[in-house]
Protein backbone atom coordinates (compact mmCIF):
# COMPACT_ATOMS: atom_id res chain seq x y z
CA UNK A 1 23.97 -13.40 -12.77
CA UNK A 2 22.01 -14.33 -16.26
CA UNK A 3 19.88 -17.06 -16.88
CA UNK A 4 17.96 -17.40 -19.70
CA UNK A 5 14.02 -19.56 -19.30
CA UNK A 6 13.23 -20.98 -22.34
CA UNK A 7 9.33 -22.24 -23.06
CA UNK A 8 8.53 -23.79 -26.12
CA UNK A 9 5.07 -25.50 -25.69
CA UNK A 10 1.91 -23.55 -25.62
CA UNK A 11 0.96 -25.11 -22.31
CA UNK A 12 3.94 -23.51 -20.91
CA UNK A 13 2.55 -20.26 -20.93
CA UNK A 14 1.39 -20.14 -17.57
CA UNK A 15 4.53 -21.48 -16.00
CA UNK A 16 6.98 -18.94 -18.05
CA UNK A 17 4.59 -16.22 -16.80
CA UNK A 18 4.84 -17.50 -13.22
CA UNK A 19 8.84 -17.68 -13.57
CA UNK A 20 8.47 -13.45 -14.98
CA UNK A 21 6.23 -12.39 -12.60
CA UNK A 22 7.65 -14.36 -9.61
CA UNK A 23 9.12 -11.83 -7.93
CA UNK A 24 5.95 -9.56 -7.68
CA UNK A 25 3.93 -12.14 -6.47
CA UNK A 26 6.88 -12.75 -3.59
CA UNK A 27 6.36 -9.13 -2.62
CA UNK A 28 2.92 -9.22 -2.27
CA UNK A 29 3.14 -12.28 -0.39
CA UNK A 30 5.49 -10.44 1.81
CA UNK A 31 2.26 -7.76 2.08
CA UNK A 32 0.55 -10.15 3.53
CA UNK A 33 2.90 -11.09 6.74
CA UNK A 34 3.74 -7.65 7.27
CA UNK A 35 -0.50 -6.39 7.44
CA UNK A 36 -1.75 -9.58 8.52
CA UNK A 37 0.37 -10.91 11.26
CA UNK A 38 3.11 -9.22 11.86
CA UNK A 39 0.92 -6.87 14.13
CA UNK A 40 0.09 -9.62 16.70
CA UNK A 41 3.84 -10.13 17.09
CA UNK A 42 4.94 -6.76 17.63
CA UNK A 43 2.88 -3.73 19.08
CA UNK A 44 -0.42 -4.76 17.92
CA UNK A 45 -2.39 -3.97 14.99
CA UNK A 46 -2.97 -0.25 13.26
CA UNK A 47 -6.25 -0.32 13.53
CA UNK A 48 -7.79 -0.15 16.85
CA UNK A 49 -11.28 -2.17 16.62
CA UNK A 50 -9.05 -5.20 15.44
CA UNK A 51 -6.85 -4.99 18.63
CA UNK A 52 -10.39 -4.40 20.74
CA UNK A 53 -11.39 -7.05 19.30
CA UNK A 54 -8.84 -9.51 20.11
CA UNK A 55 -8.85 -8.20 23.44
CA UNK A 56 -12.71 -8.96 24.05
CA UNK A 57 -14.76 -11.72 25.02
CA UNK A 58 -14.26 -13.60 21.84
CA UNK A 59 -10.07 -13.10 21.28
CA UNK A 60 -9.18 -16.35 21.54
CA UNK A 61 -10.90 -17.69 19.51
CA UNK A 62 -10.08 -14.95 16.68
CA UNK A 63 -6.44 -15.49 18.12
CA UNK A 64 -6.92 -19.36 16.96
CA UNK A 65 -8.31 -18.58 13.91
CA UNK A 66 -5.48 -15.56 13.14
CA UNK A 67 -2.76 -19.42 14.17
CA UNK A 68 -4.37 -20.88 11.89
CA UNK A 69 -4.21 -18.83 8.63
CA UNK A 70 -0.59 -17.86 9.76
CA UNK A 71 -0.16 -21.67 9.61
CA UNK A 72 -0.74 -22.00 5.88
CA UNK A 73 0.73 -18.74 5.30
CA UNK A 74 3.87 -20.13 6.82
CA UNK A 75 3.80 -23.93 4.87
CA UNK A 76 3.23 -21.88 1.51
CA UNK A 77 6.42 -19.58 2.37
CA UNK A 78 8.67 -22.60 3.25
């Protein structure tokens, strides 16, 4: 497939770099799932104080907090 993006105004600059650089930004996005939350859905995170951590006293509430980011992260990917 070829498409071609064509931005003639100088305040289009931003959005034709957006459109060029869109898939980069999708990738690290992707980063973000995968290091950030995947761990609490699978076998737990790779580093060990973070899993201590949401094992101890205060884990729930980190566990809440963790929802709540994964939340937005979640809206912004839909």
């Amino acid at each position: 497939m070829k498409a071609t993006l064509q931005f003639d105004l100088p305040d289009e600059r931003d959005s034709f770099e957006d459109a060029v650089h869109g898939s980069e930004w999708h990738d690290k996005f992707e980063r973000v799932w995968q290091d950030c939350f995947r761990g609490r859905h699978k076998h737990g995170y790779p580093i060990v104080k973070l899993n201590e951590l949401l094992e101890g006293e205060h884990g729930e509430a980190i566990g809440e907090y963790l929802d709540l980011i994964e939340s937005i992260y979640h809206e912004i990917n839909e």
